[in-house]
C-alpha atoms as a PDB file:
ATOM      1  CA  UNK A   1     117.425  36.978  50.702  1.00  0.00           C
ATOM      2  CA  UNK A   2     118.104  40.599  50.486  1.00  0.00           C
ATOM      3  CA  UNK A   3     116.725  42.668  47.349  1.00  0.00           C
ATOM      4  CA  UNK A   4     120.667  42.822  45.675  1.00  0.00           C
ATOM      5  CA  UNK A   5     120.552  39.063  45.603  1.00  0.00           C
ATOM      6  CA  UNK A   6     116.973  38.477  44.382  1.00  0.00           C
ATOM      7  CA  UNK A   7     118.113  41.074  41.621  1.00  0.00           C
ATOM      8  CA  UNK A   8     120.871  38.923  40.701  1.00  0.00           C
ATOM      9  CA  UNK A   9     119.040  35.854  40.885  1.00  0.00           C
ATOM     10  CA  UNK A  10     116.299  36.888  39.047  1.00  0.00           C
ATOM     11  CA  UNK A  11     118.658  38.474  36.493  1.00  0.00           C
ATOM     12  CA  UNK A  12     120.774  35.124  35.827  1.00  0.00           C
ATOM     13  CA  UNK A  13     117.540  33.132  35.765  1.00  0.00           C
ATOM     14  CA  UNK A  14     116.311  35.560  32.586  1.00  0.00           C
ATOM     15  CA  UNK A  15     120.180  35.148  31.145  1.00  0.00           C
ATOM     16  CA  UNK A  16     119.669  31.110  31.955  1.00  0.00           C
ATOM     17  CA  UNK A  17     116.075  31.760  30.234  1.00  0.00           C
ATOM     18  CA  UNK A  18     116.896  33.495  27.429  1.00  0.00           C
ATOM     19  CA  UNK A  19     120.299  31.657  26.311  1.00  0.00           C
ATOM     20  CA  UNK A  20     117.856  28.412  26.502  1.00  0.00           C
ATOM     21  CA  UNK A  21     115.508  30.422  23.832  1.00  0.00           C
ATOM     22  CA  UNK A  22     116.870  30.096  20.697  1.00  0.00           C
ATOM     23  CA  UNK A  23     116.870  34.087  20.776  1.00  0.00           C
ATOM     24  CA  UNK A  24     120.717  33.658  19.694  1.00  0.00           C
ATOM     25  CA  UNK A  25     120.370  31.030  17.022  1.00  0.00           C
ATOM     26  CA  UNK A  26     117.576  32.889  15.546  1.00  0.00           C
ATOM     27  CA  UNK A  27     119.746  35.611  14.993  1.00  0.00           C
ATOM     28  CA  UNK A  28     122.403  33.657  13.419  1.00  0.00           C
ATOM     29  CA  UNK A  29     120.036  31.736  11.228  1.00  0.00           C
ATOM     30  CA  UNK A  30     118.712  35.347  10.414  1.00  0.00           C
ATOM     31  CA  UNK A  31     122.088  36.513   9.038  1.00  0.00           C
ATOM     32  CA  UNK A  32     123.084  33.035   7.739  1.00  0.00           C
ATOM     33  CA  UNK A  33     119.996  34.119   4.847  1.00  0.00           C
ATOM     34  CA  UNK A  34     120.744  37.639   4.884  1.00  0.00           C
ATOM     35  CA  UNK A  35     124.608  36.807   3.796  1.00  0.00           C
ATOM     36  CA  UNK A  36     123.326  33.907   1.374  1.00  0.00           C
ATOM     37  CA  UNK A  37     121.066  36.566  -0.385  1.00  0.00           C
ATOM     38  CA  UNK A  38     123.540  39.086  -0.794  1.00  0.00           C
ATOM     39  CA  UNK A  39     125.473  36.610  -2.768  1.00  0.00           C
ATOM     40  CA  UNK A  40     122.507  35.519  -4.674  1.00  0.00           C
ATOM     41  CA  UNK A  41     122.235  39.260  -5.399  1.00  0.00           C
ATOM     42  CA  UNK A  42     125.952  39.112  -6.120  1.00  0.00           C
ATOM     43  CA  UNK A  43     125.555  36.435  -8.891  1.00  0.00           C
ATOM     44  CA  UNK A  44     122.496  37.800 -10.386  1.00  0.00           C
ATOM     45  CA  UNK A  45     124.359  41.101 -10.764  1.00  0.00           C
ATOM     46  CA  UNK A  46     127.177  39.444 -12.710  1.00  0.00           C
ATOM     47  CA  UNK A  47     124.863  37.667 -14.677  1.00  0.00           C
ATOM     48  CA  UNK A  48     123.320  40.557 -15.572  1.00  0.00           C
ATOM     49  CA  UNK A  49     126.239  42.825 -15.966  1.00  0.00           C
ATOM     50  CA  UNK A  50     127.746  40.066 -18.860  1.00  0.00           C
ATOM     51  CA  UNK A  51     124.503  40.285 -20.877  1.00  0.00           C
ATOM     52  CA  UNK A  52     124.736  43.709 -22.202  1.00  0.00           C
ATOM     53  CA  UNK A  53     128.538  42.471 -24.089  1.00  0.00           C
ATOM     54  CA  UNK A  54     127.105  39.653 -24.816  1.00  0.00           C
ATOM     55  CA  UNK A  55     124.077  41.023 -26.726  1.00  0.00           C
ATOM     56  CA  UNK A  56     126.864  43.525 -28.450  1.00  0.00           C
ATOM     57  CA  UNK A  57     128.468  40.614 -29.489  1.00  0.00           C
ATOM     58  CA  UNK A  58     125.773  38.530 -31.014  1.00  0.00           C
ATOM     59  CA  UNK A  59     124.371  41.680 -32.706  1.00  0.00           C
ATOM     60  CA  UNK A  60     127.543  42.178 -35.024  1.00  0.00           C
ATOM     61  CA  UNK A  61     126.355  38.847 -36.518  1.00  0.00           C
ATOM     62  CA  UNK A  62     124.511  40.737 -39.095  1.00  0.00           C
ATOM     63  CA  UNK A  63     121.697  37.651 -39.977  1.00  0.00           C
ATOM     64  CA  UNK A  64     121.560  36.463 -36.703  1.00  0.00           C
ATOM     65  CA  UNK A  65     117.517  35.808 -35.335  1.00  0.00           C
ATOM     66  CA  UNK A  66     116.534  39.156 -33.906  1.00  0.00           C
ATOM     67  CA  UNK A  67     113.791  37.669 -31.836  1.00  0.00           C
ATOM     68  CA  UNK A  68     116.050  35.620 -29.497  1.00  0.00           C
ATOM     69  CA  UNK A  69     117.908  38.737 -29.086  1.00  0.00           C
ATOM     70  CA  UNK A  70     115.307  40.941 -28.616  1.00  0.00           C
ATOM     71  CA  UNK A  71     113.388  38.494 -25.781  1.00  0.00           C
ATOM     72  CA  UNK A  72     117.000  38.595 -24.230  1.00  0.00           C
ATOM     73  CA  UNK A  73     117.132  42.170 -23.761  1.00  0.00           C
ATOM     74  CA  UNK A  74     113.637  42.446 -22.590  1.00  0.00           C
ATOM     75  CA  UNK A  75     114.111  39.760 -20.124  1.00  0.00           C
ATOM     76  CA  UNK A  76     116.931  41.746 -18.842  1.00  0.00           C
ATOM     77  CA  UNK A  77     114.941  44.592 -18.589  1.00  0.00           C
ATOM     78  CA  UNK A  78     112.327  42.739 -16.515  1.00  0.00           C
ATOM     79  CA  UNK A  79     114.818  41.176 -14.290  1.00  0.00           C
ATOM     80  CA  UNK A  80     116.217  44.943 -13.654  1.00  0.00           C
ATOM     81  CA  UNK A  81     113.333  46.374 -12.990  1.00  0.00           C
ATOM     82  CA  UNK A  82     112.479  43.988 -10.150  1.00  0.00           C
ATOM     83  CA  UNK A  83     113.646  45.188  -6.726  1.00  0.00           C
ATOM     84  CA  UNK A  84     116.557  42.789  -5.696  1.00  0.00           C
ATOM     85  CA  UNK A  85     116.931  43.977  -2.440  1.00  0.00           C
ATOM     86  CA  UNK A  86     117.034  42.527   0.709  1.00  0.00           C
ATOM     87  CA  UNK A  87     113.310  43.400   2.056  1.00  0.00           C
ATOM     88  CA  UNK A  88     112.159  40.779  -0.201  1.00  0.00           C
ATOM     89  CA  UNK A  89     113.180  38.009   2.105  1.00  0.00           C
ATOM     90  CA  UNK A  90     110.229  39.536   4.068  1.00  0.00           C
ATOM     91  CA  UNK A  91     107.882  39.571   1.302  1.00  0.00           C
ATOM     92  CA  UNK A  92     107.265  36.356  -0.492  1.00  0.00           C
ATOM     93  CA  UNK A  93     104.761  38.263  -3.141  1.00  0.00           C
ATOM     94  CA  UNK A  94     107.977  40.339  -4.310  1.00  0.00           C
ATOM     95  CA  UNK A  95     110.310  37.509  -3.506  1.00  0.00           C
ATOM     96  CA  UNK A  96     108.243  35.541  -6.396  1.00  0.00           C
ATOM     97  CA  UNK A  97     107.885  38.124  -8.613  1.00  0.00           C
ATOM     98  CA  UNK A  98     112.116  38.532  -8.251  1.00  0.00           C
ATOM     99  CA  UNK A  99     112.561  34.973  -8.528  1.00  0.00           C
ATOM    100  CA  UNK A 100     110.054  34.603 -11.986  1.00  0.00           C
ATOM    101  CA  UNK A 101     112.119  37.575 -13.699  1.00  0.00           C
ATOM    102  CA  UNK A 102     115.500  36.331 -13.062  1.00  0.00           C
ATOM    103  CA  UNK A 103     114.188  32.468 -14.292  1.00  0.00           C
ATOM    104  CA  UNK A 104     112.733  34.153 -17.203  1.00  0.00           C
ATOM    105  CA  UNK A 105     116.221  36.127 -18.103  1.00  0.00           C
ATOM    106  CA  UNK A 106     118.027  32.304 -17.245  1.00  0.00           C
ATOM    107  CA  UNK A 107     115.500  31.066 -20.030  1.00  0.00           C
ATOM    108  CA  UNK A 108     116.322  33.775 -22.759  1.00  0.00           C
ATOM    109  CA  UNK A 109     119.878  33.259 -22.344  1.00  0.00           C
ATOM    110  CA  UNK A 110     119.565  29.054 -22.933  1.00  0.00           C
ATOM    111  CA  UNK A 111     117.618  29.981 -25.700  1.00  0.00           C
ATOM    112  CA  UNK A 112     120.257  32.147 -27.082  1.00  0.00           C
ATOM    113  CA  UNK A 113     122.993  29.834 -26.431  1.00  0.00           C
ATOM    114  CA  UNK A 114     120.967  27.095 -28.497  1.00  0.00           C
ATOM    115  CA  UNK A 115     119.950  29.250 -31.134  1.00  0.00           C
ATOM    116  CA  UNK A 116     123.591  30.369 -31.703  1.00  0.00           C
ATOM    117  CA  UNK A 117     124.771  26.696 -32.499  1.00  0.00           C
ATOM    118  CA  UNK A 118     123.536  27.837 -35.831  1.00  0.00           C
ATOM    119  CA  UNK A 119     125.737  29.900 -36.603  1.00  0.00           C
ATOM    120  CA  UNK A 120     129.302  29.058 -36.704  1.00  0.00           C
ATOM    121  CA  UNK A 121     130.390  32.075 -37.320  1.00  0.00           C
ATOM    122  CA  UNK A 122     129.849  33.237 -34.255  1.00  0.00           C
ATOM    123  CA  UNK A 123     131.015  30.886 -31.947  1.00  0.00           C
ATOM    124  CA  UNK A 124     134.262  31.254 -33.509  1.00  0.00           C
ATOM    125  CA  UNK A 125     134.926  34.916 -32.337  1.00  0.00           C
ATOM    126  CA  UNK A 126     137.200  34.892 -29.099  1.00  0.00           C
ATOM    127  CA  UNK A 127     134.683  37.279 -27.852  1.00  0.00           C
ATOM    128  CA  UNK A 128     131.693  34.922 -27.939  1.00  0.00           C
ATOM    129  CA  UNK A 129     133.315  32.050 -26.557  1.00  0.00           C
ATOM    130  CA  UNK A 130     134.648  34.354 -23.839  1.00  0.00           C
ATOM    131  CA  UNK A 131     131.519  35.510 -22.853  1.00  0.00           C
ATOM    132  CA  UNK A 132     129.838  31.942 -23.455  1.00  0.00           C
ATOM    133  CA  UNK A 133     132.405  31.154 -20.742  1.00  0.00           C
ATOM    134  CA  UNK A 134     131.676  33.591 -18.255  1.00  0.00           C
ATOM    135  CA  UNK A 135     127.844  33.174 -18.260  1.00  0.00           C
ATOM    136  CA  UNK A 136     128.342  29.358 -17.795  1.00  0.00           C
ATOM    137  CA  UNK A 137     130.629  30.254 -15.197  1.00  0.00           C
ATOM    138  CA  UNK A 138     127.995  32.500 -13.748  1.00  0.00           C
ATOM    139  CA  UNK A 139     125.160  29.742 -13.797  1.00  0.00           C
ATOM    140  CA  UNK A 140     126.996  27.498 -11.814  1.00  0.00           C
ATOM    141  CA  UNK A 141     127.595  30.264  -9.301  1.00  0.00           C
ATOM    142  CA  UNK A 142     124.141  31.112  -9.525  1.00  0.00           C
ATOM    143  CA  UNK A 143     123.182  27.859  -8.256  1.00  0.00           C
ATOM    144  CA  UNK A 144     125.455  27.332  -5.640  1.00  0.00           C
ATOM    145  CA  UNK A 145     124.463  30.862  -4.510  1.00  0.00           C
ATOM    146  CA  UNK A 146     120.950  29.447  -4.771  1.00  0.00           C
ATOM    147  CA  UNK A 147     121.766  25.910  -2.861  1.00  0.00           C
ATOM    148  CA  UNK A 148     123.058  27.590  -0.157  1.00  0.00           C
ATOM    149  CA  UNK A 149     120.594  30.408   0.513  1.00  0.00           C
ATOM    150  CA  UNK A 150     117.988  27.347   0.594  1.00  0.00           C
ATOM    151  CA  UNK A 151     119.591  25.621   2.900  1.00  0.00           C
ATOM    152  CA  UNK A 152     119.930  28.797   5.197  1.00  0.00           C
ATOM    153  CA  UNK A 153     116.652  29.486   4.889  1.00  0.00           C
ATOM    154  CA  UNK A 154     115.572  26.120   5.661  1.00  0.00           C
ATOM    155  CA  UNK A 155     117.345  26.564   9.128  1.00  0.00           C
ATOM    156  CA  UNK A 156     116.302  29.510   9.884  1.00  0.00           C
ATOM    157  CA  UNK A 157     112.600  28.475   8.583  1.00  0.00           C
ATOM    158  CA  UNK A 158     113.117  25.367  11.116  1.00  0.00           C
ATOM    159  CA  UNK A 159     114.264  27.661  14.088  1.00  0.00           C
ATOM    160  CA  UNK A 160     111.569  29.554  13.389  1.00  0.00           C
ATOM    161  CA  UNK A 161     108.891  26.518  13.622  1.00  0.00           C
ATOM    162  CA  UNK A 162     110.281  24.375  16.037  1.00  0.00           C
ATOM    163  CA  UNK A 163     109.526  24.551  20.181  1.00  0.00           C
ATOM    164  CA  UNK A 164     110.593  26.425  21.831  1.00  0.00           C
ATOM    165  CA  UNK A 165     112.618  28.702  19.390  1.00  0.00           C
ATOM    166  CA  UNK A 166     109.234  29.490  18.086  1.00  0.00           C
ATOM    167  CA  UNK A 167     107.943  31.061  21.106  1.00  0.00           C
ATOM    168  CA  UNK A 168     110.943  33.369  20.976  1.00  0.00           C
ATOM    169  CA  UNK A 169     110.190  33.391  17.076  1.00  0.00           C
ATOM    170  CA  UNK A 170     106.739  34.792  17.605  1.00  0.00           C
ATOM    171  CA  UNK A 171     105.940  37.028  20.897  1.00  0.00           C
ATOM    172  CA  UNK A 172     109.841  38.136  21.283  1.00  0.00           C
ATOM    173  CA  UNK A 173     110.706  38.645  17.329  1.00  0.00           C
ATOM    174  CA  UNK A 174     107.906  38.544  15.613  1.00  0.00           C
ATOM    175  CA  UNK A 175     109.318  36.748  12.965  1.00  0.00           C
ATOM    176  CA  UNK A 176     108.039  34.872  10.044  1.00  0.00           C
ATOM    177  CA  UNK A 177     108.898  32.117   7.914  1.00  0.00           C
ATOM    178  CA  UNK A 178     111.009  33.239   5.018  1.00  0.00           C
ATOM    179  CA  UNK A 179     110.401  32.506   1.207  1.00  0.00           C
ATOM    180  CA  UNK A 180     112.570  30.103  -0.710  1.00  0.00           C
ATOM    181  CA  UNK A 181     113.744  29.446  -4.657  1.00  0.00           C
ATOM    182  CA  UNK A 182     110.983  26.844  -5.699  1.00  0.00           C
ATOM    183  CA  UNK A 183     111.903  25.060  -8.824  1.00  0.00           C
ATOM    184  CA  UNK A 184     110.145  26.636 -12.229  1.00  0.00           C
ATOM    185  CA  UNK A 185     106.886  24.928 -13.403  1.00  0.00           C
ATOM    186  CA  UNK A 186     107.854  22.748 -16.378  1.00  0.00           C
ATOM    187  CA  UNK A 187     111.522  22.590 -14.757  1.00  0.00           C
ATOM    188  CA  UNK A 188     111.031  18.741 -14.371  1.00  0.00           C
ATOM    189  CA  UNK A 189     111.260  18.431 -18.302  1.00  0.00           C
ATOM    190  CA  UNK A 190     113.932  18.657 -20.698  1.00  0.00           C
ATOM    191  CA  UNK A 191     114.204  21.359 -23.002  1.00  0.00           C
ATOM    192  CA  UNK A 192     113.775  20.718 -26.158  1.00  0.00           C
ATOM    193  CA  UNK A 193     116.334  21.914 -29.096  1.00  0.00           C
ATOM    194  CA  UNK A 194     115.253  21.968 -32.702  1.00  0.00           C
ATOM    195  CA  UNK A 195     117.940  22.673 -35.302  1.00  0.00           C
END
């Protein structure tokens, strides 16, 4: 065999090779969570882009319980301040920290929403019930958003562990298993709602 044909040989073998490696669906798995996150991201941004009218809203109810408003606003806060970018798929320290903010904003608003049965008032104004609307709206978005960037990560955290994608995981990628939405401690019981 002459050296132009051992070239090509030994160049389809490493095409044959590396097409057998996973190296491709790694990739795809890879994007499959980065896309799933950015619309995580997407519906946490709505979410949080509805609570500032929604906190106007409730506030023009003159006796209304400043407390639930106020842990509402600082929940917010908290849940801006927490980088919501994508490098947290890479970091499942930050990834928590993201994921506890945003559950802790998710439990202010429930508690609003409860507390405002009280007052009728309120929940009359088109605005309210507009807004009351939209943030359901957004909470089922959220978790689809949510359901789906599990199961992407679950593929991509199976590529990632399986033989032999995991070779080409490890020594050609280097990459790592990626952090998930884990369900809130306490999440298995109902709330409870005192009038």
């Amino acid at each position: 065999m002459n050296r132009r044909a051992r070239r090509w040989a030994s160049a389809t073998i490493l095409v044959l090779g590396l097409s057998g490696c996973g190296y491709n669906s790694i990739q795809s798995a890879d994007e499959d969570v980065k896309a799933g996150w950015a619309e995580v991201q997407n519906q946490y941004q709505r979410r949080l882009d509805l609570v500032p009218n929604l906190v106007k809203t409730v506030q023009g109810a003159a006796n209304f319980e400043r407390e639930t408003l106020q842990a509402v606003i600082e929940a917010r806060a908290k849940a801006t301040s927490v980088q919501m970018d994508a490098s947290v798929l890479d970091n499942p320290e930050a990834f928590q920290r993201f994921d506890q903010a945003q559950s802790q904003l998710g439990g202010a608003l429930s508690r609003l929403l409860v507390t405002v049965e009280r007052y009728p008032e309120l929940r009359a104004t088109a605005n309210f019930r507009d807004l009351q609307a939209q943030l359901e709206g957004t909470e089922n978005r959220i978790a689809v958003a949510r359901r789906r960037f599990i199961e992407g990560v679950s593929r991509y955290n199976k590529l990632v562990r399986q033989f032999p994608t995991n070779l080409t995981a490890r020594f050609i990628l280097g990459a790592e298993l990626r952090p998930t939405f884990e369900a809130a401690e306490g999440a298995e019981k109902p709330p409870e709602v005192q009038f």
